[in-house]
PDB file of N, CA and C in Angstrom:
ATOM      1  N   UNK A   1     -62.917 104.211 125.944  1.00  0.00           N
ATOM      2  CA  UNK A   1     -63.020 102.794 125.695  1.00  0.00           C
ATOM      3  C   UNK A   1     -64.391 102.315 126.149  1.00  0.00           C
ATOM      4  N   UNK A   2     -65.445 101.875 125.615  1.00  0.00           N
ATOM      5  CA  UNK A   2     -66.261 101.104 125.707  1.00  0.00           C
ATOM      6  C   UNK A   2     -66.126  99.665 126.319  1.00  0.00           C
ATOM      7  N   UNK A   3     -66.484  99.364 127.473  1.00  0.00           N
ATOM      8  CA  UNK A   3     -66.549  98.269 128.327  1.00  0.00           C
ATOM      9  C   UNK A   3     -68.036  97.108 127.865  1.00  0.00           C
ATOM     10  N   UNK A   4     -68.270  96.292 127.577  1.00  0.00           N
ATOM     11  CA  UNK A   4     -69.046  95.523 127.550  1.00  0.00           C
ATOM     12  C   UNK A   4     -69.364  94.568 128.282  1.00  0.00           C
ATOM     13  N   UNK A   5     -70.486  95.189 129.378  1.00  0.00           N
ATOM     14  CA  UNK A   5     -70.595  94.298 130.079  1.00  0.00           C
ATOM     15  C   UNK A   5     -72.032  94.276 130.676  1.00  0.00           C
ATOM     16  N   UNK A   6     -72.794  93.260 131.454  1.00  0.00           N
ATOM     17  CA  UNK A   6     -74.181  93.050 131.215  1.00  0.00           C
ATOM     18  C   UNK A   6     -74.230  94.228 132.137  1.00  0.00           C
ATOM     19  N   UNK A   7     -75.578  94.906 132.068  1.00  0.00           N
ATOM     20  CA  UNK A   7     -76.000  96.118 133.024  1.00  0.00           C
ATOM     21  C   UNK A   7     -76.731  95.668 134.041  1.00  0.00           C
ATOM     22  N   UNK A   8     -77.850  94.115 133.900  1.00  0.00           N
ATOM     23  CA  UNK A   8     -78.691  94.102 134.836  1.00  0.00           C
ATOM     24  C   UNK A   8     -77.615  93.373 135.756  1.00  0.00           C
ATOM     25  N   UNK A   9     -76.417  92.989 136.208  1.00  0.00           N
ATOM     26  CA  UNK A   9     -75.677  92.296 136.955  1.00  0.00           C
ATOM     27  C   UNK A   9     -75.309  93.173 138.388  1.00  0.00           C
ATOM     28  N   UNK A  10     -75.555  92.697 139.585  1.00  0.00           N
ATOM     29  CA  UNK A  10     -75.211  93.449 140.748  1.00  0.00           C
ATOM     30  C   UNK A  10     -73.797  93.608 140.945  1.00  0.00           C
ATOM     31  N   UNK A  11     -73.084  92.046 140.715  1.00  0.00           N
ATOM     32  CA  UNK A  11     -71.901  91.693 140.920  1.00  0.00           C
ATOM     33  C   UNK A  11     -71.028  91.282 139.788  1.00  0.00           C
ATOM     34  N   UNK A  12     -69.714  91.578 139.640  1.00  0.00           N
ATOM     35  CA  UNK A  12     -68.928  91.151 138.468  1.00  0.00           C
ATOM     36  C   UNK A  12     -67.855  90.549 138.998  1.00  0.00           C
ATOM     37  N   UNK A  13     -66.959  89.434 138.237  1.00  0.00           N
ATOM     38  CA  UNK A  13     -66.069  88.828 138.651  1.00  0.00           C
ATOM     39  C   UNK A  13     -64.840  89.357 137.787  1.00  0.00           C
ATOM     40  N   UNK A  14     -64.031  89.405 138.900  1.00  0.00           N
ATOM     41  CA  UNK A  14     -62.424  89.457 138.701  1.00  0.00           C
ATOM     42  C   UNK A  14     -61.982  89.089 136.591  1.00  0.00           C
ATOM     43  N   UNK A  15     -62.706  87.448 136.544  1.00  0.00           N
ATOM     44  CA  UNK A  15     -62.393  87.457 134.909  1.00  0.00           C
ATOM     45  C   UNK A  15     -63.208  88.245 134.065  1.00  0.00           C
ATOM     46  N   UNK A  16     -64.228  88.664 134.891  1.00  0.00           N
ATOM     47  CA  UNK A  16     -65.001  88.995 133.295  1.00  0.00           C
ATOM     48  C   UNK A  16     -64.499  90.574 133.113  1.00  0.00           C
ATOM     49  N   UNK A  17     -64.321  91.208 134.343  1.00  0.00           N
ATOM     50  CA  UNK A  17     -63.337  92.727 134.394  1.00  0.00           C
ATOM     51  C   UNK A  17     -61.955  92.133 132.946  1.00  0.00           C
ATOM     52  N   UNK A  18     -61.416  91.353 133.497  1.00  0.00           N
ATOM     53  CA  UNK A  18     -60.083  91.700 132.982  1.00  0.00           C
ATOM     54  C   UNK A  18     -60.214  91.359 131.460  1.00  0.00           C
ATOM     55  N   UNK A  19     -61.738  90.357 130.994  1.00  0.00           N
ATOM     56  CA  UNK A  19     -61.904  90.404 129.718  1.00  0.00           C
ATOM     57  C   UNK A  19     -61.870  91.048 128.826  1.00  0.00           C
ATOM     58  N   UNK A  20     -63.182  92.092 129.685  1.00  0.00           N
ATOM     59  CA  UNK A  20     -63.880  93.012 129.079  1.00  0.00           C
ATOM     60  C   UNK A  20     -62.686  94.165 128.902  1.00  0.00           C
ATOM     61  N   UNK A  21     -61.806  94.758 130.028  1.00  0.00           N
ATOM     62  CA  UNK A  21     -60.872  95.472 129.892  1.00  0.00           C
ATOM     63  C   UNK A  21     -59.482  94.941 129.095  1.00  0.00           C
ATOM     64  N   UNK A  22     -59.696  93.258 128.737  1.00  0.00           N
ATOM     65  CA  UNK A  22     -58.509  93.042 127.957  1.00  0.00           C
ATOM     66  C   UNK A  22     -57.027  93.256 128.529  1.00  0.00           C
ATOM     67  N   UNK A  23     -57.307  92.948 129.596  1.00  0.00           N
ATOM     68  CA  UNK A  23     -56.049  93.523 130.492  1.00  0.00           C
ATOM     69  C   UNK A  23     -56.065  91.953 131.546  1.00  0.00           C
ATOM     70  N   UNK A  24     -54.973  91.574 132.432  1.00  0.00           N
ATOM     71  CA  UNK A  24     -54.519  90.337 133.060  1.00  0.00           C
ATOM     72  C   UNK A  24     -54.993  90.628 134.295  1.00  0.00           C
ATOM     73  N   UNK A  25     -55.918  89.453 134.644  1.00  0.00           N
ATOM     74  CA  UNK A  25     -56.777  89.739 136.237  1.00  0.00           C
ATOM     75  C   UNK A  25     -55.754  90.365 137.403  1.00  0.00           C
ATOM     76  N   UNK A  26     -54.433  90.342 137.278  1.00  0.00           N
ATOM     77  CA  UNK A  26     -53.441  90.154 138.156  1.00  0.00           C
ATOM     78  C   UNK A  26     -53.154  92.033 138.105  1.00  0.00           C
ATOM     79  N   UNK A  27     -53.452  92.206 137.086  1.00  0.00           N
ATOM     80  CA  UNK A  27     -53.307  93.646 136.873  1.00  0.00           C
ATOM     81  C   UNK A  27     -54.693  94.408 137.808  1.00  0.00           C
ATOM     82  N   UNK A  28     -55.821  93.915 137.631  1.00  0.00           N
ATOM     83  CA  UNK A  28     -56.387  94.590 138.590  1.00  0.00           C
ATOM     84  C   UNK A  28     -56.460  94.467 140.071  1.00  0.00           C
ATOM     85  N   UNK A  29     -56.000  93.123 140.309  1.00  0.00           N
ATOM     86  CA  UNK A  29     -55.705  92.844 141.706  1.00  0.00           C
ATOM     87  C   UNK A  29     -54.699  94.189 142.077  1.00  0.00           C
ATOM     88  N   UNK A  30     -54.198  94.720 141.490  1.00  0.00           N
ATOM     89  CA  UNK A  30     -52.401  95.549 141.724  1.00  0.00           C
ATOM     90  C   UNK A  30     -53.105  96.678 141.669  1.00  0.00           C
ATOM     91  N   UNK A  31     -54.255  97.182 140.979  1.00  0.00           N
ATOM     92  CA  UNK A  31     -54.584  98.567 140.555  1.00  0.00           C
ATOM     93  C   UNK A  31     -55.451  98.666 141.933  1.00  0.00           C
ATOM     94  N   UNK A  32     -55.896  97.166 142.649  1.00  0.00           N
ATOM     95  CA  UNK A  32     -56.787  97.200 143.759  1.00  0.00           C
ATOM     96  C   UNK A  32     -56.134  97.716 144.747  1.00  0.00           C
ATOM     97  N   UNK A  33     -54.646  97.222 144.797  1.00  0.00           N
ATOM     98  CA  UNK A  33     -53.940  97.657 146.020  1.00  0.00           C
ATOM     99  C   UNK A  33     -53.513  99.085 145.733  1.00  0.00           C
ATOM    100  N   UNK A  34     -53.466  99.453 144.817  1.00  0.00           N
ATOM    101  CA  UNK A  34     -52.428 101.145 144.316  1.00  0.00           C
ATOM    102  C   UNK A  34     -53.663 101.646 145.377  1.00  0.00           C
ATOM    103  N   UNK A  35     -54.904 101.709 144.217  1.00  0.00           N
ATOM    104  CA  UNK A  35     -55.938 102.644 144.042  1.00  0.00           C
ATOM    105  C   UNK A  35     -57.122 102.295 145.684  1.00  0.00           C
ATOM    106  N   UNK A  36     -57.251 103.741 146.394  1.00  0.00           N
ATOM    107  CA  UNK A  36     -58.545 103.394 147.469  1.00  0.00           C
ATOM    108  C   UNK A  36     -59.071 104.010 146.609  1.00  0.00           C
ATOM    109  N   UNK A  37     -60.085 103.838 145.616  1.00  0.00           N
ATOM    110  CA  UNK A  37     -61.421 103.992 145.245  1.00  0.00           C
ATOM    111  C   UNK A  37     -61.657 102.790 144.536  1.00  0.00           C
ATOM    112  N   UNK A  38     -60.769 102.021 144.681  1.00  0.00           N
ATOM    113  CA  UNK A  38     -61.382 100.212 144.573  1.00  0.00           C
ATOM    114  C   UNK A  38     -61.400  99.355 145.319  1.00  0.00           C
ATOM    115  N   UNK A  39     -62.445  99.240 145.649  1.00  0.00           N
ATOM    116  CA  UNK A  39     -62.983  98.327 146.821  1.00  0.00           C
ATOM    117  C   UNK A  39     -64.219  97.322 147.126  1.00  0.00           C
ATOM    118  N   UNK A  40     -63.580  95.828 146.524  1.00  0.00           N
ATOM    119  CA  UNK A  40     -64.594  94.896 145.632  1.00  0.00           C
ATOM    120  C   UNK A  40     -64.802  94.485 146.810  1.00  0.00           C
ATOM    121  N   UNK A  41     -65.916  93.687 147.094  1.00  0.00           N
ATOM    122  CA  UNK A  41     -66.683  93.400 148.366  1.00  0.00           C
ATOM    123  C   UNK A  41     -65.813  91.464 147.794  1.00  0.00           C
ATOM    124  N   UNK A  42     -65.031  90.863 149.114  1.00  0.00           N
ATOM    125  CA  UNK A  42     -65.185  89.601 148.929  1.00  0.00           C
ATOM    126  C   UNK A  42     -66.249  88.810 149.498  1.00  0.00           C
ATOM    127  N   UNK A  43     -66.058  87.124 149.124  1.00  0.00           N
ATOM    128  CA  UNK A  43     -67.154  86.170 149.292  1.00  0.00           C
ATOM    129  C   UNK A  43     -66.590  85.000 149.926  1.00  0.00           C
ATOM    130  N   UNK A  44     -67.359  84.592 150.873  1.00  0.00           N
ATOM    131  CA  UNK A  44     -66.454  83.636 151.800  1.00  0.00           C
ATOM    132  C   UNK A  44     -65.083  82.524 151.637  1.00  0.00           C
ATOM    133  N   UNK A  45     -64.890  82.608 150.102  1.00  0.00           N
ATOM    134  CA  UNK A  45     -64.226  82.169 149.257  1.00  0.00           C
ATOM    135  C   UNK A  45     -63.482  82.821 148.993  1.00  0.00           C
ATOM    136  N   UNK A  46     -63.157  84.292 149.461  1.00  0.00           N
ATOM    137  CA  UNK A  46     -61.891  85.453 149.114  1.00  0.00           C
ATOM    138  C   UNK A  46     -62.109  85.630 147.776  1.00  0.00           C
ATOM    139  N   UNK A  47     -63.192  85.518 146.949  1.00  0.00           N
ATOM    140  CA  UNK A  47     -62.856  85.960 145.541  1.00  0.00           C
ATOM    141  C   UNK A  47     -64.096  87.062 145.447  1.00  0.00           C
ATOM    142  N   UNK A  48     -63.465  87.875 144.413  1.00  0.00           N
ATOM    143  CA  UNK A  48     -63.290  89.297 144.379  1.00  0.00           C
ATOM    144  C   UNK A  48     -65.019  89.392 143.728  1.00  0.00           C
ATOM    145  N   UNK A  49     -66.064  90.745 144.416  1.00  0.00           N
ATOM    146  CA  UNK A  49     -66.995  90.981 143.972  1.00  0.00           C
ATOM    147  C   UNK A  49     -67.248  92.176 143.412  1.00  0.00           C
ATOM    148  N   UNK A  50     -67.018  92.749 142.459  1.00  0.00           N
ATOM    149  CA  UNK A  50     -66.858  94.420 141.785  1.00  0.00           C
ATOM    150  C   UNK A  50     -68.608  94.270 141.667  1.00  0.00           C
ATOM    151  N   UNK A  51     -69.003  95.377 142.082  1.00  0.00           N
ATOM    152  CA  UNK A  51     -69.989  96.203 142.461  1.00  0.00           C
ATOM    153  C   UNK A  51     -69.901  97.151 140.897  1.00  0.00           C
ATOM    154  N   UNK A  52     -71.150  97.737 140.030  1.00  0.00           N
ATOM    155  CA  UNK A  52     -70.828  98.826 138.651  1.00  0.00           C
ATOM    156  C   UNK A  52     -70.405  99.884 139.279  1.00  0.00           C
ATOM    157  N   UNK A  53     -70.572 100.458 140.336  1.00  0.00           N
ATOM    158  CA  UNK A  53     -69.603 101.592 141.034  1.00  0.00           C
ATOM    159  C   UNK A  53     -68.007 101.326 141.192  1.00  0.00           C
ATOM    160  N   UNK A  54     -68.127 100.092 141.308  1.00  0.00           N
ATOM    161  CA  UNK A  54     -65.946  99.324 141.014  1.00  0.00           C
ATOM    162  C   UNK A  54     -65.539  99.228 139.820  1.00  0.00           C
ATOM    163  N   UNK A  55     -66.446  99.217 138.889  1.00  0.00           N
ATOM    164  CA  UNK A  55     -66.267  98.917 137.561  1.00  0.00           C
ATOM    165  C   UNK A  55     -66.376 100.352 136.851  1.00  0.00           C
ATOM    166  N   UNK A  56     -67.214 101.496 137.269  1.00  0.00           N
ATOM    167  CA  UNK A  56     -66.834 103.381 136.451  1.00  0.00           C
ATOM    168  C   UNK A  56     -65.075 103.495 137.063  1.00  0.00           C
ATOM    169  N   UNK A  57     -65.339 102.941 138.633  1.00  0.00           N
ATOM    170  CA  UNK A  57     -64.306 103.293 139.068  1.00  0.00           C
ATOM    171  C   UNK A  57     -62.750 102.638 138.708  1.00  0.00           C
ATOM    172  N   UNK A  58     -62.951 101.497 138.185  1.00  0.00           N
ATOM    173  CA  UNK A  58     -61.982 101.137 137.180  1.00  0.00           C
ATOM    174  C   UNK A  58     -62.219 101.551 135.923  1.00  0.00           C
ATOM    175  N   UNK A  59     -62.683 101.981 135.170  1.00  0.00           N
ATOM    176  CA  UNK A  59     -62.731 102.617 133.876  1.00  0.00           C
ATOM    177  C   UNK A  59     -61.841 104.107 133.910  1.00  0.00           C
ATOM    178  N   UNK A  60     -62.402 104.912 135.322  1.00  0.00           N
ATOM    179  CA  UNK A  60     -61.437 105.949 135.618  1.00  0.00           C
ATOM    180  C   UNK A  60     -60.071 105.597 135.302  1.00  0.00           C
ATOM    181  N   UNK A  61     -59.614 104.558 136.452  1.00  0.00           N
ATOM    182  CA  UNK A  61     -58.305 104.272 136.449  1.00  0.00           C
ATOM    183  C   UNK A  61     -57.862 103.647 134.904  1.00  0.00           C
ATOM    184  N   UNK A  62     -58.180 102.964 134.339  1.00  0.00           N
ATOM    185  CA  UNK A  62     -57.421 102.642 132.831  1.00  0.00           C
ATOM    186  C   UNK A  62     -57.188 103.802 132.172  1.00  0.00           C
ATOM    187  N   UNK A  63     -58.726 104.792 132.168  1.00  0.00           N
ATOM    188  CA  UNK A  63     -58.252 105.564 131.389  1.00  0.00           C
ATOM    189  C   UNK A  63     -57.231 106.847 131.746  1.00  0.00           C
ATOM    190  N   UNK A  64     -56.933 106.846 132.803  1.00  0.00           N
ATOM    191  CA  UNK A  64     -55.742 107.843 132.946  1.00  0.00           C
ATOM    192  C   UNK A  64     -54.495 106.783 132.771  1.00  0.00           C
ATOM    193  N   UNK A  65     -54.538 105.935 133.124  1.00  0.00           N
ATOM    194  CA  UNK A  65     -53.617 105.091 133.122  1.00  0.00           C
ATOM    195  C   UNK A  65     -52.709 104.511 131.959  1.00  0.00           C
ATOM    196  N   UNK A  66     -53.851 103.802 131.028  1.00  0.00           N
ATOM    197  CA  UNK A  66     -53.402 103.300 130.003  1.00  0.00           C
ATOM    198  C   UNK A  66     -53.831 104.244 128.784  1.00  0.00           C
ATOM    199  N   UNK A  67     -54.842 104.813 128.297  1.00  0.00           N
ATOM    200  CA  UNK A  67     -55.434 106.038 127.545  1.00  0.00           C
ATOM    201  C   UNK A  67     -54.292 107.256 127.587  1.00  0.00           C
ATOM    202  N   UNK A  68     -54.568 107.495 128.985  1.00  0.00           N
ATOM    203  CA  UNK A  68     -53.666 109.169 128.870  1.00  0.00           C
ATOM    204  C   UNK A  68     -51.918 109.118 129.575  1.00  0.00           C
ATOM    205  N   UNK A  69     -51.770 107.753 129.626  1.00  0.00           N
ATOM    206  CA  UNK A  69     -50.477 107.830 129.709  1.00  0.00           C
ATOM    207  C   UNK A  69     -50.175 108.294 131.546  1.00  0.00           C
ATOM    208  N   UNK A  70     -51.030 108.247 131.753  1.00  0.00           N
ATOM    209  CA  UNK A  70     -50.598 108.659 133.760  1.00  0.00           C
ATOM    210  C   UNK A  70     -49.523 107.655 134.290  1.00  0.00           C
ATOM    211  N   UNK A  71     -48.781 107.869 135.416  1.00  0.00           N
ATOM    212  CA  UNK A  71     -47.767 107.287 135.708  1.00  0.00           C
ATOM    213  C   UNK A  71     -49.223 106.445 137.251  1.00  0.00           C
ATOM    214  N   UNK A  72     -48.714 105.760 137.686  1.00  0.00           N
ATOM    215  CA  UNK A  72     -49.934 105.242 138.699  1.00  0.00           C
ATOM    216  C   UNK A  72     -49.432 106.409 140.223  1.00  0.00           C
ATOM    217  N   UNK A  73     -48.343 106.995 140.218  1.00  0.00           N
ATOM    218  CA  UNK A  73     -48.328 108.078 141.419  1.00  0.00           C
ATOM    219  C   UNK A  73     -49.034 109.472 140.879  1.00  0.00           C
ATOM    220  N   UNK A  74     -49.324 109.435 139.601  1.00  0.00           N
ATOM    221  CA  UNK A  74     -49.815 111.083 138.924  1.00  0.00           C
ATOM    222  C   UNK A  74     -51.109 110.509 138.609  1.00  0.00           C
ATOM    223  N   UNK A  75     -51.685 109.164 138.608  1.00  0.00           N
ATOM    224  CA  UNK A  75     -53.659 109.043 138.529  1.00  0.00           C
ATOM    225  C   UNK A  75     -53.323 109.710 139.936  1.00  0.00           C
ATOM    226  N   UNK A  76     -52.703 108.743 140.960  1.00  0.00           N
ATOM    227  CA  UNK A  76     -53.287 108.577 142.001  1.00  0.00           C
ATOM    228  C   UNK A  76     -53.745 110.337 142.776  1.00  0.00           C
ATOM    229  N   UNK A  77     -52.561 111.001 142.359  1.00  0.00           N
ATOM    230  CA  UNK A  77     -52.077 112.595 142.813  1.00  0.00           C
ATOM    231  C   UNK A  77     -54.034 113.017 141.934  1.00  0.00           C
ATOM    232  N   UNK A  78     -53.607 112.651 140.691  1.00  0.00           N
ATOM    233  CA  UNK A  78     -54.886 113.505 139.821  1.00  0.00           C
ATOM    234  C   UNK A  78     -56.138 112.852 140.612  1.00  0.00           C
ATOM    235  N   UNK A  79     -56.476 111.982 140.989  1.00  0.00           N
ATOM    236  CA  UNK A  79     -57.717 111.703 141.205  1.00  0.00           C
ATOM    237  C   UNK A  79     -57.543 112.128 142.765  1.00  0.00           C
ATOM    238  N   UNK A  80     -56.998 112.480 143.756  1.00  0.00           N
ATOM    239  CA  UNK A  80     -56.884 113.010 144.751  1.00  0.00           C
ATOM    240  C   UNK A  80     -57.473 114.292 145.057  1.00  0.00           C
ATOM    241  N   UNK A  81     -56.825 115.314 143.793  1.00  0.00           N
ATOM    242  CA  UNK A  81     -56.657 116.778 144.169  1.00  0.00           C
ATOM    243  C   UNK A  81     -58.307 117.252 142.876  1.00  0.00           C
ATOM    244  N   UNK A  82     -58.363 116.067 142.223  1.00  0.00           N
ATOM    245  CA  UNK A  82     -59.760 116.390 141.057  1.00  0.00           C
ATOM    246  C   UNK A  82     -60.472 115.545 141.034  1.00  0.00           C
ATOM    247  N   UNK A  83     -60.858 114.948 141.956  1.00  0.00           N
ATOM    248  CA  UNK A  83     -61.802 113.600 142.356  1.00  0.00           C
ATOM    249  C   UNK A  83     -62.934 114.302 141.087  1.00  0.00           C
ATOM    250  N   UNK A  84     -63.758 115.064 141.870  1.00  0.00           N
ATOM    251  CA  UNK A  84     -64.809 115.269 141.623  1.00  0.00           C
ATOM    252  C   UNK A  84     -65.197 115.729 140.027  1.00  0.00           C
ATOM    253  N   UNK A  85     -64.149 116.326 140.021  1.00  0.00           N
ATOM    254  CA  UNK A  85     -64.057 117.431 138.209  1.00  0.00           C
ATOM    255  C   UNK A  85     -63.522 116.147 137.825  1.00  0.00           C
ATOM    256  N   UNK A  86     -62.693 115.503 137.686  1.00  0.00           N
ATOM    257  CA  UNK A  86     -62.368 113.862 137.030  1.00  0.00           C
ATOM    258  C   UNK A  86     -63.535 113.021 136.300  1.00  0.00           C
ATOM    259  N   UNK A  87     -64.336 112.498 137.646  1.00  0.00           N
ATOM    260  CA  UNK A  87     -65.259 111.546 137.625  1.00  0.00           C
ATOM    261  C   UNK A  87     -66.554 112.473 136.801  1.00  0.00           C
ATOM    262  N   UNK A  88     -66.901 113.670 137.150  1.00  0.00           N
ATOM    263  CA  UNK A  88     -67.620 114.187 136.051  1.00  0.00           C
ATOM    264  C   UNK A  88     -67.602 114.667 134.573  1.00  0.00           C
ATOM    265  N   UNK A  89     -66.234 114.566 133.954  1.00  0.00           N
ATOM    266  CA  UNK A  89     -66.074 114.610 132.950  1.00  0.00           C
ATOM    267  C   UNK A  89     -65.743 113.466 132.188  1.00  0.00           C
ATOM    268  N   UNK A  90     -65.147 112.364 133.060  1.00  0.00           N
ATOM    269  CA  UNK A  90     -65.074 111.202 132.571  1.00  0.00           C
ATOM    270  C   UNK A  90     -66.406 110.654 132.388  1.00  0.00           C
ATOM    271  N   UNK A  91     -67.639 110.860 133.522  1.00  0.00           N
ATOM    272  CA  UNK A  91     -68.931 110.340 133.058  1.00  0.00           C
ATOM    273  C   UNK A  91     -69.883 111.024 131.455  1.00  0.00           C
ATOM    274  N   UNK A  92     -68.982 112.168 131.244  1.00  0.00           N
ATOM    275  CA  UNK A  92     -69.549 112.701 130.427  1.00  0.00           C
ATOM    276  C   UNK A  92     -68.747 112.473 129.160  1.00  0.00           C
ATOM    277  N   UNK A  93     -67.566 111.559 128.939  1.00  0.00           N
ATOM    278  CA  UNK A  93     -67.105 111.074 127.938  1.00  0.00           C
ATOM    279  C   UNK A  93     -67.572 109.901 127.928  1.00  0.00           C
ATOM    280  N   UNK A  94     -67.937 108.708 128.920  1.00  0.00           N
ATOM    281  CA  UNK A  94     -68.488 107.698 128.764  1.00  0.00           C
ATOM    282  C   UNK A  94     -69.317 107.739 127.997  1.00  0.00           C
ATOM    283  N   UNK A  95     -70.084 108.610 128.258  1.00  0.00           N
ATOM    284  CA  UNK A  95     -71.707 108.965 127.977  1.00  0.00           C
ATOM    285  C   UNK A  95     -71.700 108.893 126.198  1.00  0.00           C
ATOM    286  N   UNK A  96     -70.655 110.052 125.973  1.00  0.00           N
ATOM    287  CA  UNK A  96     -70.539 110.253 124.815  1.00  0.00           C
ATOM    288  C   UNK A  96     -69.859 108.913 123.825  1.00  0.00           C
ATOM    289  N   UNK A  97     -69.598 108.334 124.594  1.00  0.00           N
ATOM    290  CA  UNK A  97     -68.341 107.491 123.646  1.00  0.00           C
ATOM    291  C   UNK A  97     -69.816 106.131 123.512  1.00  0.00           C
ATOM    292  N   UNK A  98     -70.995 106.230 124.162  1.00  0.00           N
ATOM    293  CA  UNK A  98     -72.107 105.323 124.519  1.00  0.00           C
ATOM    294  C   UNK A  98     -72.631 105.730 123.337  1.00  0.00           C
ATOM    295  N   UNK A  99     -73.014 106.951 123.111  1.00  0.00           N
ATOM    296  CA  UNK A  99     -73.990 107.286 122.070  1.00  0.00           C
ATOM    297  C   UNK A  99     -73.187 107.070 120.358  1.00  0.00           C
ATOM    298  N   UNK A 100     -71.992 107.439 120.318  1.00  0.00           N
ATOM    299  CA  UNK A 100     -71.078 107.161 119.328  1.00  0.00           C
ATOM    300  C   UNK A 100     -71.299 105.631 119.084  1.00  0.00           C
ATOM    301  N   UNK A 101     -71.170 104.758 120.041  1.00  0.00           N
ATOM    302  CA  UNK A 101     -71.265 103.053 119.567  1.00  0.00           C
ATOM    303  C   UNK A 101     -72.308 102.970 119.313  1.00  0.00           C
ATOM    304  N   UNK A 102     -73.403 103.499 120.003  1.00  0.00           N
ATOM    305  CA  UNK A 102     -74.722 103.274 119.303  1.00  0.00           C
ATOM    306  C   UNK A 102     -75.358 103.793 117.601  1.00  0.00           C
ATOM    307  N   UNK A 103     -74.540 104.982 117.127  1.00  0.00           N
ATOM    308  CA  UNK A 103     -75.377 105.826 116.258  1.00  0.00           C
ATOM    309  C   UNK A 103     -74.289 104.267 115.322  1.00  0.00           C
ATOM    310  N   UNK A 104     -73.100 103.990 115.593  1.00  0.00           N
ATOM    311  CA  UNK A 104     -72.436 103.321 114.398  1.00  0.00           C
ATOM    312  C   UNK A 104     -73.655 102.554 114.188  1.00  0.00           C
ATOM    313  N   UNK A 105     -74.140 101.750 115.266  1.00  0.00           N
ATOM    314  CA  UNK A 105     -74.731 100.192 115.490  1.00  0.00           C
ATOM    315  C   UNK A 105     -75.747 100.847 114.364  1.00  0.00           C
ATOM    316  N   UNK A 106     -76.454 101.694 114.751  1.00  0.00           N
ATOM    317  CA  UNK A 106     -77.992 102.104 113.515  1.00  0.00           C
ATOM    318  C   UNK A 106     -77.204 102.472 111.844  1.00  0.00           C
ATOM    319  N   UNK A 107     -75.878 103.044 111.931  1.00  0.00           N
ATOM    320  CA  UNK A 107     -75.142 102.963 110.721  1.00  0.00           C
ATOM    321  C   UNK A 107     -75.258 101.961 109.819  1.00  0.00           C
ATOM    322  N   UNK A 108     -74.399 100.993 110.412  1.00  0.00           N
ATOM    323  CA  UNK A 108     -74.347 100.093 110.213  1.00  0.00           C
ATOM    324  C   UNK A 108     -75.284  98.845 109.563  1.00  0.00           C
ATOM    325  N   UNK A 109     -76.725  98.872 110.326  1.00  0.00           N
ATOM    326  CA  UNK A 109     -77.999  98.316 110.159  1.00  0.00           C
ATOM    327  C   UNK A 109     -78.407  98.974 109.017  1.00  0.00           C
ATOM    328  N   UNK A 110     -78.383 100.007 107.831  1.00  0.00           N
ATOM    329  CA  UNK A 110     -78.921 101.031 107.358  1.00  0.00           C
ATOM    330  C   UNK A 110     -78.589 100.448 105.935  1.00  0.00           C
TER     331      UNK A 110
END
């Protein structure tokens, strides 16, 4: 799934996550509590600051989640025991699924 969201931004908010993921802010608040590899920095105001390292790291979680059908105790087990082999093959489908939206975009223009 392709996420759209600005790159030069340090910080992202709670709505523009649940936009861009099309999913109910309330849902990531819940994936915040399942999941420790999400961990949005708050603001004296208690509202939520996702960091682009909170945001691969929610892309992980949807896509085992909602993509591959994971139960949220079998991400949690899978990203436990394959942290590392996970997050590197998932960066390397991102990657790919980046260059795919792009070659359409020049398709498209043609």
């Amino acid at each position: 799934m392709y996420i759209d969201l600005p790159k030069d931004k340090l910080y992202y908010n709670i709505g523009e996550l649940a936009k861009a993921f099309d999913v109910n802010a309330s849902l990531i608040r819940f994936w915040e509590k399942e999941f420790d590899i999400l961990k949005p920095k708050k603001n004296a105001k208690g509202n939520r600051k996702f960091t682009p390292e909170d945001v691969k790291n929610l892309q992980l979680i949807f896509h085992l989640v909602k993509e591959r059908g994971f139960t949220l105790e079998g991400a949690k087990t899978h990203l436990k025991e394959n942290q590392k082999k996970t997050l590197d093959k998932f960066d390397i489908i991102r990657k790919l699924e980046n260059v795919k939206t792009q070659l359409l975009n020049i398709k498209n223009q043609l």
